[in-house]
N, C-alpha and C. Protein backbone atom coordinates (compact mmCIF):
# COMPACT_ATOMS: atom_id res chain seq x y z
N UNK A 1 4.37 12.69 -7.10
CA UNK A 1 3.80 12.06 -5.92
C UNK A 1 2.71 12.99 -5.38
N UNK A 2 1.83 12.30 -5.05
CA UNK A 2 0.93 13.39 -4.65
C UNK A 2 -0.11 12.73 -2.69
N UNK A 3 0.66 13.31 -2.38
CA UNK A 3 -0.01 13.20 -0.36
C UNK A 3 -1.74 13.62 -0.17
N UNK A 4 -2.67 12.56 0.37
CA UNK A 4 -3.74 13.14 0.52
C UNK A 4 -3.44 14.04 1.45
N UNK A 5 -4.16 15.23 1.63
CA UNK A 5 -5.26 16.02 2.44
C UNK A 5 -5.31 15.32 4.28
N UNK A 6 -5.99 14.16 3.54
CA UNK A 6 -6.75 13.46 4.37
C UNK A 6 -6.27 11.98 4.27
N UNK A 7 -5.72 11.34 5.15
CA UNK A 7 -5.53 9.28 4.73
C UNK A 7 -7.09 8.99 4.74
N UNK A 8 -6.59 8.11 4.03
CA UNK A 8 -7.99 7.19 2.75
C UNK A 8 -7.83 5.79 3.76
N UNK A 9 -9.31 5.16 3.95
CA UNK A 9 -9.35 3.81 4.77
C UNK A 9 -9.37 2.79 3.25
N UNK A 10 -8.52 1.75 3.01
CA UNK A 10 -8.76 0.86 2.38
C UNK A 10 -8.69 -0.35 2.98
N UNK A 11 -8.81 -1.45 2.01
CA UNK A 11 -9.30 -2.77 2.74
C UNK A 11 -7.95 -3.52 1.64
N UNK A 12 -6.74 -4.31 1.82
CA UNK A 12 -5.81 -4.92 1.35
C UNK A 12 -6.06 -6.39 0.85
N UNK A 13 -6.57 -6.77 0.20
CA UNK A 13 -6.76 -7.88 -0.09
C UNK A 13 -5.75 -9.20 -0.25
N UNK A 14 -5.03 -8.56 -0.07
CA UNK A 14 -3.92 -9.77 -0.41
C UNK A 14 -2.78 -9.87 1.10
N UNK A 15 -2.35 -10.87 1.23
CA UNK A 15 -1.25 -10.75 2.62
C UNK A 15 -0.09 -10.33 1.47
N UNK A 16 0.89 -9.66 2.14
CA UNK A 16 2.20 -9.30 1.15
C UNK A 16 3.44 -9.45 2.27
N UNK A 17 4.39 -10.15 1.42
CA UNK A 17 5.37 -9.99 2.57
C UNK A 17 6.78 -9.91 1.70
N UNK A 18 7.88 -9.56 2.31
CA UNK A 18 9.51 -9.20 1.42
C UNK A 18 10.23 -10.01 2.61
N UNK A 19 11.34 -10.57 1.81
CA UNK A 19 12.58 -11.04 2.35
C UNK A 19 13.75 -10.59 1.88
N UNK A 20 14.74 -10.20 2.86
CA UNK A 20 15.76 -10.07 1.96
C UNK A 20 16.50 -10.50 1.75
N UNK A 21 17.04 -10.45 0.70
CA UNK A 21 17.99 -11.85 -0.35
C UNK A 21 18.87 -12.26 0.05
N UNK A 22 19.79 -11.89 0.97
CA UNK A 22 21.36 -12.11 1.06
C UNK A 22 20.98 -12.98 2.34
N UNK A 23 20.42 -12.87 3.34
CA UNK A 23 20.20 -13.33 4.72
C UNK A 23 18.82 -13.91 5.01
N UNK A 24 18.04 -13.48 4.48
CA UNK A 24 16.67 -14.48 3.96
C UNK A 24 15.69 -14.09 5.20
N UNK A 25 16.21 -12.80 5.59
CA UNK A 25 15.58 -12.45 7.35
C UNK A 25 14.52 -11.36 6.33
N UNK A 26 13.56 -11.27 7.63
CA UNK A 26 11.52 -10.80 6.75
C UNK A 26 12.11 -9.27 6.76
N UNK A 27 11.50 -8.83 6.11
CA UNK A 27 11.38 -7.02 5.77
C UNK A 27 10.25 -6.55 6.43
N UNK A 28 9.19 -7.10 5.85
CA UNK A 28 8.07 -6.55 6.11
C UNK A 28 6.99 -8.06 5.93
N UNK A 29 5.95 -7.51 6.78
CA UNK A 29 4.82 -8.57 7.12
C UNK A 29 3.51 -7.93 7.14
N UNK A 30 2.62 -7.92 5.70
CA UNK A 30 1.28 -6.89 5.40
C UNK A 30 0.03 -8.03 5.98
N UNK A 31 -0.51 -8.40 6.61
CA UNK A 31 -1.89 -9.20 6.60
C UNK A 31 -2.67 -8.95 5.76
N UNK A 32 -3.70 -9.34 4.83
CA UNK A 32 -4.79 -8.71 4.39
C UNK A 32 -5.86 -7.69 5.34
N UNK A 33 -6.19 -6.67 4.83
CA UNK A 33 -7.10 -6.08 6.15
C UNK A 33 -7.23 -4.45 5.81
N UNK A 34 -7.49 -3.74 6.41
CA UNK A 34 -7.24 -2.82 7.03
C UNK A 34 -6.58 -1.85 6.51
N UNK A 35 -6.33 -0.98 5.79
CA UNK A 35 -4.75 -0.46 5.94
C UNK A 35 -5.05 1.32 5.78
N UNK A 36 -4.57 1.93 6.31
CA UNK A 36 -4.48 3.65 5.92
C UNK A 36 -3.41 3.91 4.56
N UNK A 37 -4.06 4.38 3.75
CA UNK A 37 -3.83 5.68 2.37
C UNK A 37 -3.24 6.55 2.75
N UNK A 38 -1.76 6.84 2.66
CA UNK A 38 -1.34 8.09 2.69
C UNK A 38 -1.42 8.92 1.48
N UNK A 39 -0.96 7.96 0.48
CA UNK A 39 -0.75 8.76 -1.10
C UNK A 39 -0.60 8.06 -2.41
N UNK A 40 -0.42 8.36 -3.52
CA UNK A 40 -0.13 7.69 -4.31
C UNK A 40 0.97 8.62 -5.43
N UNK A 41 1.12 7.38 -6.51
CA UNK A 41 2.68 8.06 -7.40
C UNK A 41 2.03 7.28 -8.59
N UNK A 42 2.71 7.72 -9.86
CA UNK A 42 2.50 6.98 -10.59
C UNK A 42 4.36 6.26 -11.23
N UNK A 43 3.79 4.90 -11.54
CA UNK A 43 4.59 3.99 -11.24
C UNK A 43 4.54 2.81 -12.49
N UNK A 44 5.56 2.83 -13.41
CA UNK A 44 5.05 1.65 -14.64
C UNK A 44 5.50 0.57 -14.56
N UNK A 45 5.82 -0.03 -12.40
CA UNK A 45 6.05 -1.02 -11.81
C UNK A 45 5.01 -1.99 -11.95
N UNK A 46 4.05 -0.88 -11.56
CA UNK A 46 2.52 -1.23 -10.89
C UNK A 46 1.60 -1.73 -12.31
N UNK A 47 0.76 -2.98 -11.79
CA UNK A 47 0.06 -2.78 -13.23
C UNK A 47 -1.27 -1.26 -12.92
N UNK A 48 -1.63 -0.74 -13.76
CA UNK A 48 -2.72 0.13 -14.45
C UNK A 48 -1.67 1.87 -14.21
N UNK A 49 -0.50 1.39 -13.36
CA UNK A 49 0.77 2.81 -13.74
C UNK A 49 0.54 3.07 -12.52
N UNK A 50 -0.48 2.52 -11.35
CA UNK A 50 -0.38 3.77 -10.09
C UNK A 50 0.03 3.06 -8.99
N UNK A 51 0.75 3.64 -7.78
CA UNK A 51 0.46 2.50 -6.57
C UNK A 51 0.20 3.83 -5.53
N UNK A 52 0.08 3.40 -4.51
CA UNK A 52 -0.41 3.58 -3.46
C UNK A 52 0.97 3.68 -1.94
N UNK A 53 0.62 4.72 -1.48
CA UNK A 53 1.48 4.55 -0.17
C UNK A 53 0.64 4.19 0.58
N UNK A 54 0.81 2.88 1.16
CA UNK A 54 0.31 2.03 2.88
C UNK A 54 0.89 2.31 3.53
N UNK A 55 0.09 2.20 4.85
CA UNK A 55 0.66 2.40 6.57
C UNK A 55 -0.39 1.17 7.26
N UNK A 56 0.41 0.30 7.85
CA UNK A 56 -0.49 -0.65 8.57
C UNK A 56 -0.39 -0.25 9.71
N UNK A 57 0.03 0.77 10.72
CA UNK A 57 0.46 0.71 12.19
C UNK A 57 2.18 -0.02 12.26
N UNK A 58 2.52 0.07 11.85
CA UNK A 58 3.74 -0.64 11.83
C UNK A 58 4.58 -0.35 10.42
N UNK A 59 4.62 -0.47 9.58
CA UNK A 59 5.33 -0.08 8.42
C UNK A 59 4.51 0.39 7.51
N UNK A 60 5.46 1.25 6.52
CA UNK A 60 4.93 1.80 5.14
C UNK A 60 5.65 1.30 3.96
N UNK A 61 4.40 0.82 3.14
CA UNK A 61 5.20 0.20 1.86
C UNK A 61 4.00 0.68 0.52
N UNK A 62 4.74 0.69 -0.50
CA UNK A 62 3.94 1.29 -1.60
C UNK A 62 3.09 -0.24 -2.39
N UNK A 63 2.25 -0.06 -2.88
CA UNK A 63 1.39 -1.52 -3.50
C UNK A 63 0.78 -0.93 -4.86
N UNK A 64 0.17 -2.01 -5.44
CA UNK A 64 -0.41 -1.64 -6.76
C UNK A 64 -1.74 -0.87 -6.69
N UNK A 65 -2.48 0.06 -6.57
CA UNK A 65 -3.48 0.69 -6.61
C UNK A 65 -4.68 -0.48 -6.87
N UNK A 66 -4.48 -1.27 -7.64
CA UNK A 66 -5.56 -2.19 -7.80
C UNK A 66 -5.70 -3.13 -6.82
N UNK A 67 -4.74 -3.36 -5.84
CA UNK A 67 -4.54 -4.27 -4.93
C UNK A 67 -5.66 -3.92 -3.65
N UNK A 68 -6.13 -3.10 -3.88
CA UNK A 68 -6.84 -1.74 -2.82
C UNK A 68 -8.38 -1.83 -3.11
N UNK A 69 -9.20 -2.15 -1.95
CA UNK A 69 -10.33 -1.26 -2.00
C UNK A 69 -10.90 -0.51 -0.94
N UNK A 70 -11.09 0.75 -1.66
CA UNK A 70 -11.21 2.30 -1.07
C UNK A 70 -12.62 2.00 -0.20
N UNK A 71 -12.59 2.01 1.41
CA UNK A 71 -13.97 2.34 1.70
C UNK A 71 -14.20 3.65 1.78
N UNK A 72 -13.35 4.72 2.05
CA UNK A 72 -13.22 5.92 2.31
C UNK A 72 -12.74 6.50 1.00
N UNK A 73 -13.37 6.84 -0.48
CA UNK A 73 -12.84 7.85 -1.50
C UNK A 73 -13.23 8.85 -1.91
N UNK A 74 -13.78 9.72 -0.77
CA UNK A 74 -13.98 11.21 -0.70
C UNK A 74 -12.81 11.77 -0.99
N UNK A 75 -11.66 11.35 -0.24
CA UNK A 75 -10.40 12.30 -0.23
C UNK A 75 -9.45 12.00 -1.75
N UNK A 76 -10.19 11.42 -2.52
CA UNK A 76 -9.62 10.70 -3.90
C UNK A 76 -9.96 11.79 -4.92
């Protein structure tokens, strides 16, 4: 796992959301938009092996690296 330095500004393209199975009540609720880069891992969940740690102001959830575009990748 490796923590930027610095959080990275990306732009989320996709809305993402989890339920959980047994009770069908929301986990988490991503909008498309916005989101702060904390870090990334590599992951052979993810397609291209990498994802990404998000922070929207409200929760942190890991996503596919490709799902992401970096306006800020100085700190990359």
């Amino acid at each position: 796992m490796r923590l930027y330095d610095k959080p990275i500004k990306a732009y989320l393209h996709n809305e993402l959301s989890a339920v959980e199975e047994h009770d069908g009540e929301l986990i988490y609720f991503f909008e498309k938009g916005y989101v702060t880069v904390l870090g990334e891992f590599e992951c052979e969940k993810y397609v291209g092996g990498t994802a990404c740690i998000i922070f929207n102001q409200e929760d942190v959830i890991s996503v596919g690296k490709g799902m992401l575009r970096f306006v800020d990748e100085e700190g990359l």
